[in-house]
C-alpha atoms as a PDB file:
ATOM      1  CA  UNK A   1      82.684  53.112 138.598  1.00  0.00           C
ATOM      2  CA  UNK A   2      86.296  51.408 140.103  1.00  0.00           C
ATOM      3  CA  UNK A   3      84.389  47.887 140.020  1.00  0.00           C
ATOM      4  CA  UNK A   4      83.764  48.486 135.969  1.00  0.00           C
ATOM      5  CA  UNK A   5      87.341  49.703 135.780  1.00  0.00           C
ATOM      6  CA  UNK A   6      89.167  46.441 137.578  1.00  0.00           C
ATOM      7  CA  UNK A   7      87.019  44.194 135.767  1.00  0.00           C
ATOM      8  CA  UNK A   8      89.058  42.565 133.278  1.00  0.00           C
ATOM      9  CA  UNK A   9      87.826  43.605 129.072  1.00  0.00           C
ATOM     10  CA  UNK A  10      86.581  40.395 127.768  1.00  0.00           C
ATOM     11  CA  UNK A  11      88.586  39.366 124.562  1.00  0.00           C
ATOM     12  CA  UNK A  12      86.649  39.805 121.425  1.00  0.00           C
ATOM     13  CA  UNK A  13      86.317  36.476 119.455  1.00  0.00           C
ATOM     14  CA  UNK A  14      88.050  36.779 116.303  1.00  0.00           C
ATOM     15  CA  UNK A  15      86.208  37.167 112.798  1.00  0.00           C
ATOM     16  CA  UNK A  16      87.707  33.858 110.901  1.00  0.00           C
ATOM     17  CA  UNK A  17      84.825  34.674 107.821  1.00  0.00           C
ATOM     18  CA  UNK A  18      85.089  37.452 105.597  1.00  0.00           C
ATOM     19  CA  UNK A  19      81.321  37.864 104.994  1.00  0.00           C
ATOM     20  CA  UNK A  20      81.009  37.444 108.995  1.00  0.00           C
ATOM     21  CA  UNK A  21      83.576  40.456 109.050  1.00  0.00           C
ATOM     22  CA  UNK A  22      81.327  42.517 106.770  1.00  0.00           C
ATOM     23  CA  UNK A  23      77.858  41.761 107.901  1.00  0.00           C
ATOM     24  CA  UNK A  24      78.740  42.557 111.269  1.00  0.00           C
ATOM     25  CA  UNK A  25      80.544  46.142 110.407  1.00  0.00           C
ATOM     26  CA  UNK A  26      77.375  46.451 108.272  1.00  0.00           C
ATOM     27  CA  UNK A  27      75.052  45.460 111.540  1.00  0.00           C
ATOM     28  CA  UNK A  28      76.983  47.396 113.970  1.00  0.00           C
ATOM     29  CA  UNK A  29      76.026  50.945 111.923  1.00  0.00           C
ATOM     30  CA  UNK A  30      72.956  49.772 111.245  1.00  0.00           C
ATOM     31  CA  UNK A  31      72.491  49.589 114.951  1.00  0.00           C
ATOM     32  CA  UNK A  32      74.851  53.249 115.648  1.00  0.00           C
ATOM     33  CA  UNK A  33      74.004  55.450 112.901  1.00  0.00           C
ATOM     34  CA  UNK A  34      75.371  58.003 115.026  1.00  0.00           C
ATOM     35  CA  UNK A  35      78.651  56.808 114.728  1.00  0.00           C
ATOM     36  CA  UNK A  36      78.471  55.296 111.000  1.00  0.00           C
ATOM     37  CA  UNK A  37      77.683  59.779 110.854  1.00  0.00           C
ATOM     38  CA  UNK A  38      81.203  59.986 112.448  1.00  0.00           C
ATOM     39  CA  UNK A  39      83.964  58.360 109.157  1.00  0.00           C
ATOM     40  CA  UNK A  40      85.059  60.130 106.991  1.00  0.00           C
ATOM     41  CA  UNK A  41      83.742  60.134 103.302  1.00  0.00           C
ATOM     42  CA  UNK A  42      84.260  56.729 102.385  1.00  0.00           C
ATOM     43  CA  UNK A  43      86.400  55.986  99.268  1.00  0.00           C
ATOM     44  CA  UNK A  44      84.709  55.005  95.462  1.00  0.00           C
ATOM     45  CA  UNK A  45      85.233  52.105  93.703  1.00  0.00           C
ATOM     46  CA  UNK A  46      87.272  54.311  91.145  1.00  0.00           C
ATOM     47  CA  UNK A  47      89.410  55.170  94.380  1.00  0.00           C
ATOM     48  CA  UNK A  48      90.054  51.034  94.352  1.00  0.00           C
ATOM     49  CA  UNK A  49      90.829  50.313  91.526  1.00  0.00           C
ATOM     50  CA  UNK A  50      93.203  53.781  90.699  1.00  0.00           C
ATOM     51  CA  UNK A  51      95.145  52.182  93.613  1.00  0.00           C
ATOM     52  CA  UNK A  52      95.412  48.385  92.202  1.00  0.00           C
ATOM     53  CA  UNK A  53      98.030  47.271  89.907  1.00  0.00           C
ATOM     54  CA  UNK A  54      97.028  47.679  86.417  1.00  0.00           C
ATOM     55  CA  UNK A  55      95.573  44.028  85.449  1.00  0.00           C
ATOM     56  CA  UNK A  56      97.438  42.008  84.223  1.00  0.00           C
ATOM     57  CA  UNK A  57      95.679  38.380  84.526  1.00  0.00           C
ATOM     58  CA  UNK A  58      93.992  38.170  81.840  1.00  0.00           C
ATOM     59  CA  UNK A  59      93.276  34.741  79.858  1.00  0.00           C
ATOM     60  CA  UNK A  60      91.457  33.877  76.423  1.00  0.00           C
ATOM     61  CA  UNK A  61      88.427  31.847  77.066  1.00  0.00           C
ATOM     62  CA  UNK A  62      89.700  29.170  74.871  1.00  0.00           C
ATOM     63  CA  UNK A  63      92.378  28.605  77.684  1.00  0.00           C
ATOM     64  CA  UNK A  64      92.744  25.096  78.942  1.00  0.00           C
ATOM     65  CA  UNK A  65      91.719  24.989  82.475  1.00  0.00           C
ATOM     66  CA  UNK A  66      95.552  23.298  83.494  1.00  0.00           C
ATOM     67  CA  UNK A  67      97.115  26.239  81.831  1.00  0.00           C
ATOM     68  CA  UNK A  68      94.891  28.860  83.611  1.00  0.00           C
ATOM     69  CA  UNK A  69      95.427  27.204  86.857  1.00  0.00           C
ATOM     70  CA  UNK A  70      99.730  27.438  86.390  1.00  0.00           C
ATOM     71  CA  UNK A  71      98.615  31.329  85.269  1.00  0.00           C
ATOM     72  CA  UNK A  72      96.664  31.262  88.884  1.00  0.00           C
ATOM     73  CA  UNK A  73      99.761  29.999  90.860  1.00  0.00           C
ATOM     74  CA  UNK A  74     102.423  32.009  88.619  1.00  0.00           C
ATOM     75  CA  UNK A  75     100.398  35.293  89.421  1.00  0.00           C
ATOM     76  CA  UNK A  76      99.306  34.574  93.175  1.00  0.00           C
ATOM     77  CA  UNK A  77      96.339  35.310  92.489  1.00  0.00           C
ATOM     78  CA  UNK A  78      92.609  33.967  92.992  1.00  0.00           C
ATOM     79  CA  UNK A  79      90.723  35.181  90.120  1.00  0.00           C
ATOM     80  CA  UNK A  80      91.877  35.857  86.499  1.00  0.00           C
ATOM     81  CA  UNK A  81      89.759  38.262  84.294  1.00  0.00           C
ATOM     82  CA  UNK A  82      88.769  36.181  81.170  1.00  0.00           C
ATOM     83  CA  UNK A  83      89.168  38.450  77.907  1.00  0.00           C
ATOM     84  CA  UNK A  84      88.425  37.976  74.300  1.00  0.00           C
ATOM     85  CA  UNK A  85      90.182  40.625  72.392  1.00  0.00           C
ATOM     86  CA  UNK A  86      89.622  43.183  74.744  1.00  0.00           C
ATOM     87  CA  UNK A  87      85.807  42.314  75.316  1.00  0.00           C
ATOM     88  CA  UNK A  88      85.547  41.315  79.341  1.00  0.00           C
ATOM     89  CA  UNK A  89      83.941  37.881  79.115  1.00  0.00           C
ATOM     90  CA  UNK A  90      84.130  37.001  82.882  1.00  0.00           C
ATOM     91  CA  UNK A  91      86.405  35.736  85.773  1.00  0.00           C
ATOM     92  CA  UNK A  92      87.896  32.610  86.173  1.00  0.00           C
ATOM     93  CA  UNK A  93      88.573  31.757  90.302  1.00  0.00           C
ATOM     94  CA  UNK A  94      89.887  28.858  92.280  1.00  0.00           C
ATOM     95  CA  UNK A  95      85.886  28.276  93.204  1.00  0.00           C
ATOM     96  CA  UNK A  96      85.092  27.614  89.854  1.00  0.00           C
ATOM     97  CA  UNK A  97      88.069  25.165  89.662  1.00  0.00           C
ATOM     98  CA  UNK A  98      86.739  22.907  92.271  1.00  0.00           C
ATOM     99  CA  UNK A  99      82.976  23.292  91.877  1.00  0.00           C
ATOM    100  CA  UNK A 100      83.144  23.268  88.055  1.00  0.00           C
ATOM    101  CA  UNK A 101      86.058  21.082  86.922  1.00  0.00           C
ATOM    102  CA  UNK A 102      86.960  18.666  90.341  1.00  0.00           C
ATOM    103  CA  UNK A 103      83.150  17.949  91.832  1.00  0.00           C
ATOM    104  CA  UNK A 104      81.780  17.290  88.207  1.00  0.00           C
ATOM    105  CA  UNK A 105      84.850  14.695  87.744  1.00  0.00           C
ATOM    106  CA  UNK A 106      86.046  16.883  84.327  1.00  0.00           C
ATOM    107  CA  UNK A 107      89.639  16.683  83.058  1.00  0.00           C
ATOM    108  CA  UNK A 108      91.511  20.241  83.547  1.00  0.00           C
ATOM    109  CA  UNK A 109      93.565  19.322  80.056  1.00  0.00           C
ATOM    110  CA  UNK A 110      90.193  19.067  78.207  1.00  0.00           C
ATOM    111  CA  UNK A 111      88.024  21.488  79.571  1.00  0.00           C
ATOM    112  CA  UNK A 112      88.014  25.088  78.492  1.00  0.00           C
ATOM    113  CA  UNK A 113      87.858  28.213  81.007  1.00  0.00           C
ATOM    114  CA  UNK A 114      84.775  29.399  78.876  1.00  0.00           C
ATOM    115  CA  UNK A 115      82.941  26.185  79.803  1.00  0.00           C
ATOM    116  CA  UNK A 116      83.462  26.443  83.595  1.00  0.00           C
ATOM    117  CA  UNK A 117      84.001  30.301  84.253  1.00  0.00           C
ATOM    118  CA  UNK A 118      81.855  32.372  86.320  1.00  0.00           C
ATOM    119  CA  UNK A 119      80.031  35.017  84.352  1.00  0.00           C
ATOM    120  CA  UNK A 120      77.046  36.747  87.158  1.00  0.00           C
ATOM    121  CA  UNK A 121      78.702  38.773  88.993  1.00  0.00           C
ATOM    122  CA  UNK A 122      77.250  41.936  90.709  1.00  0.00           C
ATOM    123  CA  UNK A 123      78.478  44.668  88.994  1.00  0.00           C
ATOM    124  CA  UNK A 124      79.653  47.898  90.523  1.00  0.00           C
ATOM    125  CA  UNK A 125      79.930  51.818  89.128  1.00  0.00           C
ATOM    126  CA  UNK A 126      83.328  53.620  89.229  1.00  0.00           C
ATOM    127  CA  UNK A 127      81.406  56.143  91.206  1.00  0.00           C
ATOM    128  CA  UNK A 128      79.581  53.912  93.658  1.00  0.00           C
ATOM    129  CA  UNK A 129      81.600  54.018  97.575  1.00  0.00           C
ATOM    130  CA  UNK A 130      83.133  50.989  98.894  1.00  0.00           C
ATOM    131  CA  UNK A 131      79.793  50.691 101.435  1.00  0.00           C
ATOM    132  CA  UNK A 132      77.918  50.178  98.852  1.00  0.00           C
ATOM    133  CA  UNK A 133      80.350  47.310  97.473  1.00  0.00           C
ATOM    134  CA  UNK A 134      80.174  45.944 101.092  1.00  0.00           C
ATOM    135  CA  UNK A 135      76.587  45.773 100.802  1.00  0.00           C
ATOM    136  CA  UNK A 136      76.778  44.186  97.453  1.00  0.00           C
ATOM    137  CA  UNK A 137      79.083  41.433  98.280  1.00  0.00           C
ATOM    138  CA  UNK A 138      77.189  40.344 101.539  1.00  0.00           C
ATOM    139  CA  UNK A 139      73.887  40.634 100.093  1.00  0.00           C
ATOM    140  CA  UNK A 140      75.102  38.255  96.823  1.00  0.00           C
ATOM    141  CA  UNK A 141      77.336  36.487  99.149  1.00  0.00           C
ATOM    142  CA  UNK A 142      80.230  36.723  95.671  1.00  0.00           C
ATOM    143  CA  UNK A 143      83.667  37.689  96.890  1.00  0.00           C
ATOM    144  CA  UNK A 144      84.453  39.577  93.237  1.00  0.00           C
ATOM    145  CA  UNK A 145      82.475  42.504  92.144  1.00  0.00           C
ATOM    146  CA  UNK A 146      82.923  44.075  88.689  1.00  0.00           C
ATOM    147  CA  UNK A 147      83.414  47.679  88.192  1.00  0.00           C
ATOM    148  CA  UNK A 148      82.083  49.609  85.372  1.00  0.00           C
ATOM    149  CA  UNK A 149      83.224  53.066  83.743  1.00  0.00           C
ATOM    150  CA  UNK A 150      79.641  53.809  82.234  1.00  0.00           C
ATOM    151  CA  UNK A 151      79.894  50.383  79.537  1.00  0.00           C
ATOM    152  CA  UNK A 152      83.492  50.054  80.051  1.00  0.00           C
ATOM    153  CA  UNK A 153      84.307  47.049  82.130  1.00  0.00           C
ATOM    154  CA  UNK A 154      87.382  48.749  84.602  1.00  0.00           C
ATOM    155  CA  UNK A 155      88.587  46.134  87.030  1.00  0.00           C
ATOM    156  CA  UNK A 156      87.744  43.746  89.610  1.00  0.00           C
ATOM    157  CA  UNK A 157      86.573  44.901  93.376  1.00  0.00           C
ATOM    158  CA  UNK A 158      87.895  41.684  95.522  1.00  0.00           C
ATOM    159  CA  UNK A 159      86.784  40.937  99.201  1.00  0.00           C
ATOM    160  CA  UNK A 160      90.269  41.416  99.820  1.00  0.00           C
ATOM    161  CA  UNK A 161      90.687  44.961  98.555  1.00  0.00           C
ATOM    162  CA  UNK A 162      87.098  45.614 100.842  1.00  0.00           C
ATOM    163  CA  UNK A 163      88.801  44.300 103.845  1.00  0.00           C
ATOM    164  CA  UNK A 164      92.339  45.952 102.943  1.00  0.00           C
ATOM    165  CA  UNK A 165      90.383  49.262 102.846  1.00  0.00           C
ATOM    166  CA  UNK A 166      88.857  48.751 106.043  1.00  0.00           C
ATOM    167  CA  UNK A 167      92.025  48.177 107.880  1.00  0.00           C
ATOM    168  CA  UNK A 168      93.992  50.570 106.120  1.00  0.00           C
ATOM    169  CA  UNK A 169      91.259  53.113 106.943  1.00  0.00           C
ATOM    170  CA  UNK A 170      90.303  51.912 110.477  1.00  0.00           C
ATOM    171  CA  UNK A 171      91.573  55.313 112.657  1.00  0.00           C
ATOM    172  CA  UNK A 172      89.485  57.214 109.770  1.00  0.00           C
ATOM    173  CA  UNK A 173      86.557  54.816 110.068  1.00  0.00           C
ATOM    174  CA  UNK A 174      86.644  53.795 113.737  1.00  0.00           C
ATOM    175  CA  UNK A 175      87.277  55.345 116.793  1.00  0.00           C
ATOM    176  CA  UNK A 176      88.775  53.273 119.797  1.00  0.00           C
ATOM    177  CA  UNK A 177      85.744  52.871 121.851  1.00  0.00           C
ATOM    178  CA  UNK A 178      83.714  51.684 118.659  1.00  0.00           C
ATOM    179  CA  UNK A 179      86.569  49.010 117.248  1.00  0.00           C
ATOM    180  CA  UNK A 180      85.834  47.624 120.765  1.00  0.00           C
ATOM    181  CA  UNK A 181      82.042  47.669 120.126  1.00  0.00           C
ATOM    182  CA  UNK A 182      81.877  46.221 116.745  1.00  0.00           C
ATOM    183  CA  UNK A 183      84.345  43.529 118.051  1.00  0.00           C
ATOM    184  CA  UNK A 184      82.303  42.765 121.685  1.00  0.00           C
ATOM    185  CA  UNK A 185      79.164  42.759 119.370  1.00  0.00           C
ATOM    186  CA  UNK A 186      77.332  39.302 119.891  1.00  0.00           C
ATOM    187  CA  UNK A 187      75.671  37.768 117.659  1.00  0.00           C
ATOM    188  CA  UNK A 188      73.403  35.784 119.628  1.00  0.00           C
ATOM    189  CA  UNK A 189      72.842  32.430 118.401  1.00  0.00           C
ATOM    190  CA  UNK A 190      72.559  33.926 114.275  1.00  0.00           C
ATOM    191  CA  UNK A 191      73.871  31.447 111.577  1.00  0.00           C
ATOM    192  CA  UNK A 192      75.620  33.016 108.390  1.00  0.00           C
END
């Protein structure tokens, strides 16, 4: 038992990819349900979004893309929620920028957020828990959820705000001796 104590702890290698991050705090339970028994009730995605600024980027989908792009930078933000009145119409992100607008050589002063904005996301209940978001997002591989009040869009669940609640949560979720697990954990030779 002094050998295992003088040997030095091996450093975990860091998690550089959110859905890395997730999937392997997803695997790790799936592999310890004893200790997944251990956290305490995990929070809903009404919990979230109570505890998010109320939103405020929101853009018509007749928006040029150039003008939604200085709302994007003006906001630090990655995402804005694309309204029509008050009817949610979909999200507008940095991805659909360069996949939409850059790689299919368009012109960001003639093209409209409607014609390039992302509109399938996975969407989410107010009641449903933050696992279950975690679950979503790796299993769509989408880094914005949408959260519903019964037919009332409510916000947007970000990988960020998964991750934030994770962290913020981590004494609650983890115990020392399992952190070091789920970090150690090796994922053989696995290619996400």
């Amino acid at each position: 038992m002094k050998e295992l104590l003088k040997r030095p702890l091996r450093k975990p290698a860091p998690c550089n990819n959110y859905f890395l991050c997730l999937y392997k705090i997803k695997t790790f339970f799936d592999k310890k349900p004893e200790l997944y028994n251990k956290r305490k009730a995990m929070r809903t995605v009404h919990d979230l979004l109570m505890s998010k600024p109320v939103v405020f980027n929101t853009v018509d989908p007749s928006t040029l893309v150039i003008d939604a792009l200085q709302m994007l930078n003006s906001v630090n933000l990655s995402y804005l929620v694309v309204k029509k009145g008050d009817e949610f119409k979909g999200i507008f992100c940095e991805r659909d920028y360069s996949r939409n607008v850059i790689l299919k050589g368009r012109s960001s002063a003639s093209t409209t957020v409607e014609e390039v904005m992302t509109t399938d996301l996975p969407i989410v209940d107010t009641g449903d828990t933050v696992e279950r978001c975690m679950n979503l997002m790796i299993s769509h591989k989408a880094r914005y959820l949408l959260g519903y009040n019964e037919q009332e869009f409510a916000g947007v669940i970000t990988i960020h705000d998964l991750l934030r609640q994770v962290i913020s949560n981590k004494e609650a979720v983890f115990d020392h001796s399992m952190a070091e697990q789920l970090l150690s954990h090796e994922e053989g030779r696995k290619i996400y």
